[in-house]
C-alpha atoms as a PDB file:
ATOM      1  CA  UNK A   1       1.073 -24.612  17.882  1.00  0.00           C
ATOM      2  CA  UNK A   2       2.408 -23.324  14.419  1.00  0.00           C
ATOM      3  CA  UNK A   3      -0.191 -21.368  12.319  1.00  0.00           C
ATOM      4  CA  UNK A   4      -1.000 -23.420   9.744  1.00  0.00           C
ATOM      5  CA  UNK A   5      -1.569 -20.039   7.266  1.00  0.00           C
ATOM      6  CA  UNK A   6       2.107 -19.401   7.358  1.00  0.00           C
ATOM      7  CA  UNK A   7       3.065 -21.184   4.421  1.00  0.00           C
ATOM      8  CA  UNK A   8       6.259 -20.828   2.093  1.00  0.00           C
ATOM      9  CA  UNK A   9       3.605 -19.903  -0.677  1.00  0.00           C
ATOM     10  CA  UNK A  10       2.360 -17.159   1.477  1.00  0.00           C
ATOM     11  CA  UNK A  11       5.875 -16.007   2.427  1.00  0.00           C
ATOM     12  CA  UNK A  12       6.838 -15.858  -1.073  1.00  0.00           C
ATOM     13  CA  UNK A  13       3.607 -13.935  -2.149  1.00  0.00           C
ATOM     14  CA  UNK A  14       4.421 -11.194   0.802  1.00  0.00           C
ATOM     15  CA  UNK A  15       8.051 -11.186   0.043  1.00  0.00           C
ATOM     16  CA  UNK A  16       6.953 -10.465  -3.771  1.00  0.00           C
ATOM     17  CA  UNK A  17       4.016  -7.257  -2.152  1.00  0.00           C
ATOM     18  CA  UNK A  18       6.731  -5.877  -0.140  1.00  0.00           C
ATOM     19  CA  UNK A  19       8.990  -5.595  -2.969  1.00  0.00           C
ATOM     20  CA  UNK A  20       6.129  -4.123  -5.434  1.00  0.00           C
ATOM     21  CA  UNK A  21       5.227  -1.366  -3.042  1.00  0.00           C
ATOM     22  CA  UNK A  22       8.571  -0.367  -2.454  1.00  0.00           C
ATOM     23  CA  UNK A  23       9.865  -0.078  -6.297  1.00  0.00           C
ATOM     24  CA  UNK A  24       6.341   1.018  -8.071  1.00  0.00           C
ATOM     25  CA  UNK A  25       3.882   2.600  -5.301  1.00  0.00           C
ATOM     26  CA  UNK A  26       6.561   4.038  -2.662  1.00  0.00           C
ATOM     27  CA  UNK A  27       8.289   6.477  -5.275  1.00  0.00           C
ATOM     28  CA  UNK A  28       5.479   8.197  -5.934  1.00  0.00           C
ATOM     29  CA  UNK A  29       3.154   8.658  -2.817  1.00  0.00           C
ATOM     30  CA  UNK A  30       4.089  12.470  -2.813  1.00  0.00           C
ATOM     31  CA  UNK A  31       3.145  12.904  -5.685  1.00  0.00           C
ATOM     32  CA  UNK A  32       0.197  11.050  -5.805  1.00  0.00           C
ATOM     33  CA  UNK A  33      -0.856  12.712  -2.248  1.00  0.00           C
ATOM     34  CA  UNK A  34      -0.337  15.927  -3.855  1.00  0.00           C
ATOM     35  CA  UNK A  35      -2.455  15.565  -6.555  1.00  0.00           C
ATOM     36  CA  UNK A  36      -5.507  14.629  -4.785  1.00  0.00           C
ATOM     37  CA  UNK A  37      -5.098  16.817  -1.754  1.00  0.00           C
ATOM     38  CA  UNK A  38      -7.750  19.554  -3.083  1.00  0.00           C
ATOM     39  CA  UNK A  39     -10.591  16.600  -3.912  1.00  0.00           C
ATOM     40  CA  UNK A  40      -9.796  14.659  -0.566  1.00  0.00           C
ATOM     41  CA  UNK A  41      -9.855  17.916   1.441  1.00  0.00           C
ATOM     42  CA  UNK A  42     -13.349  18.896  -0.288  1.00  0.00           C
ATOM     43  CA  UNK A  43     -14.549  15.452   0.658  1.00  0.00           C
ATOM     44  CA  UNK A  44     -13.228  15.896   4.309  1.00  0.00           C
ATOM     45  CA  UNK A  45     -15.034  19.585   4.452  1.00  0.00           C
ATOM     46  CA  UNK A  46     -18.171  17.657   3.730  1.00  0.00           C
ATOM     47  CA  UNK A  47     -17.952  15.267   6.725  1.00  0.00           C
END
């Protein structure tokens, strides 16, 4: 039985996600990581 979820909308919309991370959120997760490594590791410390 097909799954009736897996539409071409939905296809489309995933298509359009994987695209968006990869060009705008991809590039910078380094940096990003980076930047918040002191306040996450504080957090983590805390338990």
């Amino acid at each position: 039985m097909l799954n009736p979820y897996l539409t071409e909308t939905r296809k489309a919309f995933q298509d359009m996600l994987v695209r968006f991370v990869a060009t705008q959120m991809t590039p910078y997760i380094d940096e990003w990581d980076e930047a918040n490594r002191g306040g996450l590791a504080r957090i983590m410390r805390r338990g």
